[in-house]
Protein backbone atom coordinates (compact mmCIF):
# COMPACT_ATOMS: atom_id res chain seq x y z
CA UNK A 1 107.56 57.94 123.36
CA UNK A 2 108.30 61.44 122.04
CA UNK A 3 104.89 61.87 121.15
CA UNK A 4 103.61 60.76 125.04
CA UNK A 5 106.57 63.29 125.88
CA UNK A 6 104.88 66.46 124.25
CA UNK A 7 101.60 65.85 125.41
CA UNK A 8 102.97 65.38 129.34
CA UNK A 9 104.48 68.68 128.72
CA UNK A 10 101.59 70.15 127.18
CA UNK A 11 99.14 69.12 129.68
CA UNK A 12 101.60 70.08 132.73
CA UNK A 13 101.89 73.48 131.03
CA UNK A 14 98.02 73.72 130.47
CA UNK A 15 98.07 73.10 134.28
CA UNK A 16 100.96 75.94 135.21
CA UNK A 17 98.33 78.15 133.26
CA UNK A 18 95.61 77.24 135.21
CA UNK A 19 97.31 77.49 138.79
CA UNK A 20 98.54 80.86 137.97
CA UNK A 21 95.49 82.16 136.49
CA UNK A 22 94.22 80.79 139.89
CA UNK A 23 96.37 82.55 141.30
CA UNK A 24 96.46 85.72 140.14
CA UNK A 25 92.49 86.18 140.59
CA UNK A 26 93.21 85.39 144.05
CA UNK A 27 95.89 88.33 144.11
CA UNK A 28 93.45 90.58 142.65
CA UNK A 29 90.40 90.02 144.99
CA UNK A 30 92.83 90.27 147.81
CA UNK A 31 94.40 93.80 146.51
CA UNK A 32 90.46 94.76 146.11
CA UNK A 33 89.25 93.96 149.46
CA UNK A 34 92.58 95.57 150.78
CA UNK A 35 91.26 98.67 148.87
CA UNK A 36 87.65 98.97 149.65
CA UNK A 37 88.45 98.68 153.77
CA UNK A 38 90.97 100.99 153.15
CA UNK A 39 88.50 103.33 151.19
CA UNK A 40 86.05 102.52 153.80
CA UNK A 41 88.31 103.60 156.71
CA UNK A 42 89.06 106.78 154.63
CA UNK A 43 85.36 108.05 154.80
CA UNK A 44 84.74 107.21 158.32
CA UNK A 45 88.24 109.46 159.13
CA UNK A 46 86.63 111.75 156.88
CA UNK A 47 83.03 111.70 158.52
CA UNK A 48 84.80 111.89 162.07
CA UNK A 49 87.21 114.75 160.78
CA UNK A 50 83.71 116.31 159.75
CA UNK A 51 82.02 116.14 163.29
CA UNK A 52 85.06 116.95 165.38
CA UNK A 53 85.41 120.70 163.39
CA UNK A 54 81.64 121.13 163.55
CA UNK A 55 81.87 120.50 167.61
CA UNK A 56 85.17 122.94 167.50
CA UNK A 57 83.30 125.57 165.59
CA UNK A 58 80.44 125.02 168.45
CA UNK A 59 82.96 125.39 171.17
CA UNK A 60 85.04 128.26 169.98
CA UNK A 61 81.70 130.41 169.59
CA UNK A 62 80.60 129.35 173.39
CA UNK A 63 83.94 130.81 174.14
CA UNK A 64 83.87 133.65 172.31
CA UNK A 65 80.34 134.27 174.02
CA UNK A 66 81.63 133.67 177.52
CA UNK A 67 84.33 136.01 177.03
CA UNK A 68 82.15 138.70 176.21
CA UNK A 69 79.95 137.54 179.29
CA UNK A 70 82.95 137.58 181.65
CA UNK A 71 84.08 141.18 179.87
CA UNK A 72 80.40 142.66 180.62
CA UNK A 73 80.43 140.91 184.34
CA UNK A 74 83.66 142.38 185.54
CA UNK A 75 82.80 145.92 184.40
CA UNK A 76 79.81 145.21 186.49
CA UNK A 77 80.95 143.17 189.02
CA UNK A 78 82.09 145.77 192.45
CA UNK A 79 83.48 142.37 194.06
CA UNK A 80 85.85 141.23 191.23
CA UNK A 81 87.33 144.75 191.17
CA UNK A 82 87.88 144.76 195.03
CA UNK A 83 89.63 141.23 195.06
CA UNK A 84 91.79 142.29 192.03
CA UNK A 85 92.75 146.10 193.44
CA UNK A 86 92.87 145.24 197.07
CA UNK A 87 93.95 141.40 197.53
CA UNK A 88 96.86 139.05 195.84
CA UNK A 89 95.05 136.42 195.69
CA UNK A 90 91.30 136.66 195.15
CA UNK A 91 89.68 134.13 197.33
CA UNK A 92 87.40 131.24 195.59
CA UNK A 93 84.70 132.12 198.14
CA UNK A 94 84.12 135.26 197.60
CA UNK A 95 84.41 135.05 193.55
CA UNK A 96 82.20 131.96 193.90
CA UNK A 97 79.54 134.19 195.76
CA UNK A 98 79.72 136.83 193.11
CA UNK A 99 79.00 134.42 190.26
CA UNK A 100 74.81 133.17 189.07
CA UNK A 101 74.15 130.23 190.83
């Protein structure tokens, strides 16, 4: 009977072994999937992050250009100077009509 005993003990150990190892292979592929998306999410932030300063670098130089445009217009511009000495408030029309169409 002791004998019988052991081996029950042994072979219900052998299996405890087993279901953890089982286990903790599951764990692992689970923590390694959890890490690639999360790598893969990183370098699509990373590639958006990329784009958005490219289109802000774009943008602040077509601002920077259409501030100098608007600088060279109104030293120019006989209309803009007569709405801003002689009226409040310079009416859309007549800006609009000063303006390339």
């Amino acid at each position: 009977a002791n004998v019988f005993q052991s081996h029950e003990e042994d072979d219900r150990k052998v299996r405890r072994r087993e279901k953890n190892r089982v286990a903790a292979q599951r764990s692992r592929k689970k923590q390694t999937q959890k890490a690639d998306k999360l790598h893969e999410e990183y370098e699509s932030l990373e590639q958006e992050n990329t784009s958005l300063k490219r289109e802000i670098g774009k943008l602040t130089d077509e601002m920077k250009h259409l501030s100098e445009v608007l600088k060279d217009h109104e030293k120019i511009c006989p209309l803009l100077h007569c709405t801003m000495n002689f009226v409040t408030i310079p009416r859309p029309d007549a800006l609009a009509s000063c303006l390339p169409r």
